[in-house]
Protein backbone atom coordinates (compact mmCIF):
# COMPACT_ATOMS: atom_id res chain seq x y z
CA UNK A 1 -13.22 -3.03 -8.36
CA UNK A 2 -14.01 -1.56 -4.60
CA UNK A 3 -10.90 -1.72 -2.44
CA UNK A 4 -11.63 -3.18 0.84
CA UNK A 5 -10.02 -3.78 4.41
CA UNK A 6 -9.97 -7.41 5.16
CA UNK A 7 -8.42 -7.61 8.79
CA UNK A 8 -7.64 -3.83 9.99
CA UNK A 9 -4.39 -4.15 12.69
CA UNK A 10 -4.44 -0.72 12.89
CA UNK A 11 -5.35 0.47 9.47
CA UNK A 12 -8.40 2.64 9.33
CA UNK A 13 -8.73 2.94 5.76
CA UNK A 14 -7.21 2.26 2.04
CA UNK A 15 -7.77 5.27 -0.28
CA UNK A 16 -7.66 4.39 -4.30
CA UNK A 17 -6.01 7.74 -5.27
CA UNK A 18 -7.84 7.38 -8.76
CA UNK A 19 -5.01 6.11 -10.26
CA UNK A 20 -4.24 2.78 -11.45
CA UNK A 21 -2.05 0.84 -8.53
CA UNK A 22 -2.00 4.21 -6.36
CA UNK A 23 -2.91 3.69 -2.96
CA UNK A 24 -2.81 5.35 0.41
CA UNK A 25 -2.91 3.55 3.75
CA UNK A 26 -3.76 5.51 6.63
CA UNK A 27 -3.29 4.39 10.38
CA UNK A 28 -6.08 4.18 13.17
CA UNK A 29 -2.82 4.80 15.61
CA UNK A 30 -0.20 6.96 13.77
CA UNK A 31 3.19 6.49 14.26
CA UNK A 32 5.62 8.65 16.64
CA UNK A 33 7.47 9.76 13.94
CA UNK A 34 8.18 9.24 10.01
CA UNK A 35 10.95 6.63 11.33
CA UNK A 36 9.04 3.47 10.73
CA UNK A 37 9.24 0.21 8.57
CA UNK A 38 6.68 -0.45 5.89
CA UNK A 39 6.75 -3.81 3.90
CA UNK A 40 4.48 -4.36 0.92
CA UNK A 41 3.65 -7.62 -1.09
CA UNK A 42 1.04 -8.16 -3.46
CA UNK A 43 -0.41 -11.15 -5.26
CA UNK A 44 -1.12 -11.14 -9.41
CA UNK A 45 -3.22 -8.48 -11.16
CA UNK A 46 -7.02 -9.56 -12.96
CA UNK A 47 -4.90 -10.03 -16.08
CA UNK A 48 -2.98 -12.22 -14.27
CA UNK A 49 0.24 -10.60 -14.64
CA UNK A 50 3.28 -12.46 -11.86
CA UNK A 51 5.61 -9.85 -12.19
CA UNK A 52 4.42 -7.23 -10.25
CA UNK A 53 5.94 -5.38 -6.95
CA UNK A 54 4.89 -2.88 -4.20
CA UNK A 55 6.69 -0.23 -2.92
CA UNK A 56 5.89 3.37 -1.44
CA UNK A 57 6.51 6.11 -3.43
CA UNK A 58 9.43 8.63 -2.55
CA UNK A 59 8.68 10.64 0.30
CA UNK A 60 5.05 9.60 0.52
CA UNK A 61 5.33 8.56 3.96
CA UNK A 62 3.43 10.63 7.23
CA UNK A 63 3.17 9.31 10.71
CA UNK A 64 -0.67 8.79 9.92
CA UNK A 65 -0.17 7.29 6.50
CA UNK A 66 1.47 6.17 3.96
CA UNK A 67 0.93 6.38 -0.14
CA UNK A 68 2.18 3.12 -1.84
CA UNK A 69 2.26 2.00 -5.53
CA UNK A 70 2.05 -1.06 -7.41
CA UNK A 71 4.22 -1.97 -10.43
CA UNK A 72 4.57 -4.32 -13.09
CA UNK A 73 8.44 -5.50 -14.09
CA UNK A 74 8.07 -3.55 -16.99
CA UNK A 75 7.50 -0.14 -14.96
CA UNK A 76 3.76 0.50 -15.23
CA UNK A 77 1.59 0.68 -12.44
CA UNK A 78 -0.98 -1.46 -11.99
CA UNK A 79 -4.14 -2.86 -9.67
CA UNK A 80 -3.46 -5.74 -7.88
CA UNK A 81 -5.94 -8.59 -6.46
CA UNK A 82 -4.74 -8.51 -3.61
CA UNK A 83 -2.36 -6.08 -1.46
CA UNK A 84 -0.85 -6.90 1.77
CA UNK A 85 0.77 -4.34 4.42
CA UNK A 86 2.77 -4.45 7.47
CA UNK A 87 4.37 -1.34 9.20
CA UNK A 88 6.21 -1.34 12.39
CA UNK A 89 7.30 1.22 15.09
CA UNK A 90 7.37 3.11 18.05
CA UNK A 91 3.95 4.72 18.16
């Protein structure tokens, strides 16, 4: 499906990097430095699969943005329904 921005709080826009659970979040306000905290959670994929975890990928972070993937338990990535993303520091 369409990704979409519910409620923005300083996101400006979700890019589906083509993919399957590949995504890149990129901040309306970017951050002073690369030095921030980014927590990810995500609810069950269409095939309703539990087991499933987000995390960024390694060294995918900017002070603009940040690319982050979803994964099942068994290692493959995957689209979740739903995606949720908080990041905090100086900016």
């Amino acid at each position: 499906g369409t990704i979409a921005i519910d409620a923005s709080y300083n996101v400006t826009s979700i890019t589906d990097e083509g993919g399957t659970g590949l995504y890149t979040v990129t901040w309306d306000r970017d951050f002073a430095s690369v030095a921030y905290a980014v927590v990810m959670t995500c609810g069950e994929t269409a095939a309703a699969s539990p087991d499933i975890f987000a995390t960024e990928t390694s060294d995918s972070r900017a002070a603009g943005s940040c690319l982050m993937q979803v994964i099942s338990s068994g290692g493959a990535q995957v689209d979740p329904v739903i995606l949720f993303v908080i990041a905090c520091g100086a900016q």
